[in-house]
Protein backbone atom coordinates (compact mmCIF):
# COMPACT_ATOMS: atom_id res chain seq x y z
CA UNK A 1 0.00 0.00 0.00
CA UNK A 2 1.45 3.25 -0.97
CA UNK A 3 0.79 6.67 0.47
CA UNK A 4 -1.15 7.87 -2.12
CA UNK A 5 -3.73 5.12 -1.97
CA UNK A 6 -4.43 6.09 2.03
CA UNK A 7 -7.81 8.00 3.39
CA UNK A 8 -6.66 10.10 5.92
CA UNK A 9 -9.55 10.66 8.67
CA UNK A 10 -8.86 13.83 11.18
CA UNK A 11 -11.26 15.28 13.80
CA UNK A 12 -12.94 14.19 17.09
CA UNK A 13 -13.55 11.55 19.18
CA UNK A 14 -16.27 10.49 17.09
CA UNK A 15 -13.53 9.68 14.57
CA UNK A 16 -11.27 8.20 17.19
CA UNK A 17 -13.61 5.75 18.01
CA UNK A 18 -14.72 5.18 14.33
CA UNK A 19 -13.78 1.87 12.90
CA UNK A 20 -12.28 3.29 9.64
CA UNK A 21 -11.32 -0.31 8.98
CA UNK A 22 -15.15 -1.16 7.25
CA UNK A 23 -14.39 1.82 5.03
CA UNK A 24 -11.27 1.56 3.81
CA UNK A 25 -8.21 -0.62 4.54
CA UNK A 26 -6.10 2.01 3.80
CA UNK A 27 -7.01 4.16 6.53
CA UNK A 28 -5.06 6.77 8.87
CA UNK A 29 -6.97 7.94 12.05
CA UNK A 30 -5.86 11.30 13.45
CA UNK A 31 -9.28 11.92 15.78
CA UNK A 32 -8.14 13.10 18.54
CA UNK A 33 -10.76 13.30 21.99
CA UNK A 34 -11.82 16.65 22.92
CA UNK A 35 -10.61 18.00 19.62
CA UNK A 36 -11.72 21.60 18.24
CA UNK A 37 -11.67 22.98 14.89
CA UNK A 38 -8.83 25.16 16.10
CA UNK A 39 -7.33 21.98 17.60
CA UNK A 40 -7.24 20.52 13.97
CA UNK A 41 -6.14 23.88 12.35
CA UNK A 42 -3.20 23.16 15.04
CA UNK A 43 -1.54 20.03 14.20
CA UNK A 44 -2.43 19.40 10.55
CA UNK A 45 1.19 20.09 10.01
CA UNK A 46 2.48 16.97 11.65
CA UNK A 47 -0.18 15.21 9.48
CA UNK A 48 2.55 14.22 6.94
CA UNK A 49 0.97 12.52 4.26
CA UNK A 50 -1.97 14.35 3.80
CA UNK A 51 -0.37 15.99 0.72
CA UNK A 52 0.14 12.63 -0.61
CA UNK A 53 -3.42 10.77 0.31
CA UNK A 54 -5.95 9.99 -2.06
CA UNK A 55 -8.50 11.55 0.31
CA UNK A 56 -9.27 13.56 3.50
CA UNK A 57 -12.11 13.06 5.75
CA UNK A 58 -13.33 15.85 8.08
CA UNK A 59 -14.97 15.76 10.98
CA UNK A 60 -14.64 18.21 13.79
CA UNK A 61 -16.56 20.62 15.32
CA UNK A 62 -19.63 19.41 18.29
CA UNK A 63 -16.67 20.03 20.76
CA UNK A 64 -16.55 24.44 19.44
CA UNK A 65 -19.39 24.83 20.63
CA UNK A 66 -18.06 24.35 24.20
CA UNK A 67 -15.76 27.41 23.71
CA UNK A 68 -16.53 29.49 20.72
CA UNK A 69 -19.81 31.49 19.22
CA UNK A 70 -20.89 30.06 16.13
CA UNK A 71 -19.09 33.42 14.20
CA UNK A 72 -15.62 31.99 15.69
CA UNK A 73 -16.25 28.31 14.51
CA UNK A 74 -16.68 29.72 11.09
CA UNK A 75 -13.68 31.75 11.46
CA UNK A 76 -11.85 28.62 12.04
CA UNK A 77 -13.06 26.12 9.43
CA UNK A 78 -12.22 29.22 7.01
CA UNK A 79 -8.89 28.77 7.83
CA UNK A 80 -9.10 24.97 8.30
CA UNK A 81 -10.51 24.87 5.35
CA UNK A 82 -7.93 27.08 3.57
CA UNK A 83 -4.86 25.29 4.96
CA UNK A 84 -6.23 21.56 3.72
CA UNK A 85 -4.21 20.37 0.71
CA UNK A 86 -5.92 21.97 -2.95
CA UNK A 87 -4.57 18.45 -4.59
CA UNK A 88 -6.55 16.18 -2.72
CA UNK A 89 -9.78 15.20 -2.46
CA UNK A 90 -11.62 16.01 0.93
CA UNK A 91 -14.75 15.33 2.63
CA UNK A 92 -16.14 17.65 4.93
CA UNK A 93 -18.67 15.99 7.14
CA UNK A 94 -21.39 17.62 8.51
CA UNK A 95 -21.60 18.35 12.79
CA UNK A 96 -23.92 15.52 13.55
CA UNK A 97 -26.96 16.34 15.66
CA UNK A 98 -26.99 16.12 19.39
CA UNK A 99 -30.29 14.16 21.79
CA UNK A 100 -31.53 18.04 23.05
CA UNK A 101 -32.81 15.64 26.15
CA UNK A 102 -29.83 16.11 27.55
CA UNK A 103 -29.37 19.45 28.63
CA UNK A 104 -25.55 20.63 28.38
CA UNK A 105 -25.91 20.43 24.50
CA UNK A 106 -25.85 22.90 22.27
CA UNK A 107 -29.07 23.12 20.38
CA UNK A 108 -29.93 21.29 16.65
CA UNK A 109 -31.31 24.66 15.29
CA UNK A 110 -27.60 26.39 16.12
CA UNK A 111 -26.08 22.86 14.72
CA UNK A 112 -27.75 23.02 11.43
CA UNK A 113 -26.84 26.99 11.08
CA UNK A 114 -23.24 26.16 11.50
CA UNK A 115 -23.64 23.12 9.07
CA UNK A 116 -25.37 25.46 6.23
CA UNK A 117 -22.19 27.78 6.58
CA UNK A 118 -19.90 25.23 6.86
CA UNK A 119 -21.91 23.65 3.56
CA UNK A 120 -21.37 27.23 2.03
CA UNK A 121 -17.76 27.80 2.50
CA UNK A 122 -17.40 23.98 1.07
CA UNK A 123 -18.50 25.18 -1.99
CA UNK A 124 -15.67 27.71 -2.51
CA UNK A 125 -13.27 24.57 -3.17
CA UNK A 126 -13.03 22.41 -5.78
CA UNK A 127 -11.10 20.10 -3.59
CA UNK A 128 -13.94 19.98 -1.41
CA UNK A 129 -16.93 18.01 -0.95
CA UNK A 130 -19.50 18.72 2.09
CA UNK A 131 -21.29 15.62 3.36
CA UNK A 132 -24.51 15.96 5.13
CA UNK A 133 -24.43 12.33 7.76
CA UNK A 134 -26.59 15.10 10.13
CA UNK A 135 -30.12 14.98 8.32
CA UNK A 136 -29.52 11.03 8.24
CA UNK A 137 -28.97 11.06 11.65
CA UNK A 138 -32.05 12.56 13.10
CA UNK A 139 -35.62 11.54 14.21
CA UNK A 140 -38.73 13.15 13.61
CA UNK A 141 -38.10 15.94 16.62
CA UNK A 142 -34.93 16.68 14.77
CA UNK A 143 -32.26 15.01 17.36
CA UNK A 144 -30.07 12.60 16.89
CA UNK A 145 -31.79 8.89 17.09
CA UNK A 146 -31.52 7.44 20.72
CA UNK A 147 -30.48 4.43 18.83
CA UNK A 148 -27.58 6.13 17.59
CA UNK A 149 -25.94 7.35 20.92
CA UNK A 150 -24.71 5.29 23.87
CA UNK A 151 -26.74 7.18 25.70
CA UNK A 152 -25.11 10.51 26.38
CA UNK A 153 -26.60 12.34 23.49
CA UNK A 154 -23.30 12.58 21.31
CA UNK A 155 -21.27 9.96 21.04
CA UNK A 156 -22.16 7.19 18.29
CA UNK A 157 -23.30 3.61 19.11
CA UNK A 158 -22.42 0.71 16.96
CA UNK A 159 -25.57 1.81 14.92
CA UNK A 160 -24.73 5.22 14.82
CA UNK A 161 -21.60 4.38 13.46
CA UNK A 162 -22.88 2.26 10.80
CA UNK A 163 -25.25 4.67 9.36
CA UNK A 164 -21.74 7.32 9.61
CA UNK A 165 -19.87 5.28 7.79
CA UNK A 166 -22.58 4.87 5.09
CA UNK A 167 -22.72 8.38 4.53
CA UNK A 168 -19.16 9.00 4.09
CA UNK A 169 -18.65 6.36 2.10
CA UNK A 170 -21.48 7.04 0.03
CA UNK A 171 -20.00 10.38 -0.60
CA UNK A 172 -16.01 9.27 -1.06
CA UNK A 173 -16.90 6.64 -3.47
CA UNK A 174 -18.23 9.73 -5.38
CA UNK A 175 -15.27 11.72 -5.15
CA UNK A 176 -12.15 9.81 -4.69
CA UNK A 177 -9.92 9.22 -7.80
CA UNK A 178 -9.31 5.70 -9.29
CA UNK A 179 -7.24 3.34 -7.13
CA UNK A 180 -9.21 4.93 -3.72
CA UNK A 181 -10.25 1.71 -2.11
CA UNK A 182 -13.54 2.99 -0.33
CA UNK A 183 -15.87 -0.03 1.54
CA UNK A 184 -19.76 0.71 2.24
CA UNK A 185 -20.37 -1.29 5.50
CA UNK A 186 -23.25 -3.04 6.04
């Protein structure tokens, strides 16, 4: 496997915890815990071989909301967005919902705001390609399906993960160049 053939996946815990494996074989996980936008725009330069990967995956930004005003989470994915390799493919996932039962959330409504913008500066790029795994994500109320969290409102369950990975690799097998190996898991 050469470099060129790898998916590299950076953000959050959700894509710490993500079994990149069903997607692609030739995977990299940089999720980091805890990890902001700003915490991305931070390290991507020790992320070696993103100038050489087939693809990028990004997913980042649930934990901004924590610290910054949805203006200042745009102000960073600007830049993130700026800094990520113009010669490779990327794949900017959406913020996934959040179960509003639990009440240190931030809201859906402010979510799907920052998503629209995020959506919007995506389309500045012709590197990049926004994918929306939010709207697949939620239940009639608009949260994300109890099914899909381990019961704390954010973080996937085995479900939730599946029906993650099905949108992103619904969207990279769209995008990537020939020689990408990209998996949908079932």
């Amino acid at each position: 496997m050469t470099i060129k053939n790898r998916i590299v996946f950076i953000g959050d815990s959700i894509v710490q915890e993500m079994p990149i494996g069903q997607i692609t074989p030739n995977g990299e996980n940089y999720g980091i815990a805890g990890d902001t936008t700003k915490g991305v725009i931070d390290r991507l330069d020790t992320i070696s071989i993103l100038n050489n990967a087939c693809a990028i995956v990004i997913h980042i930004g649930i934990n901004d909301f924590w610290f910054y005003g949805k203006d200042k989470i745009i102000d960073y994915y600007k830049i993130l967005l700026d800094i990520i390799p113009k010669n490779t493919v990327t794949v900017v996932n959406s913020i996934l919902p959040i179960d509003e039962e639990y009440e240190t959330l931030p809201y859906n409504h402010v979510i799907d705001e920052v998503n629209q913008r995020i959506e919007d500066l995506c389309q500045n790029h012709k590197n990049l390609h926004y994918c929306d795994s939010n709207s697949r994500m939620k239940n009639s109320a608009g949260y994300l399906e109890q099914e899909f969290h381990i019961g704390d409102g954010l973080h996937l369950s085995e479900l939730g993960y599946l029906m993650l990975m099905q949108s992103i690799a619904t969207k990279l097998n769209r995008v990537v160049p020939k020689g990408c190996i990209v998996n949908t898991p079932q």
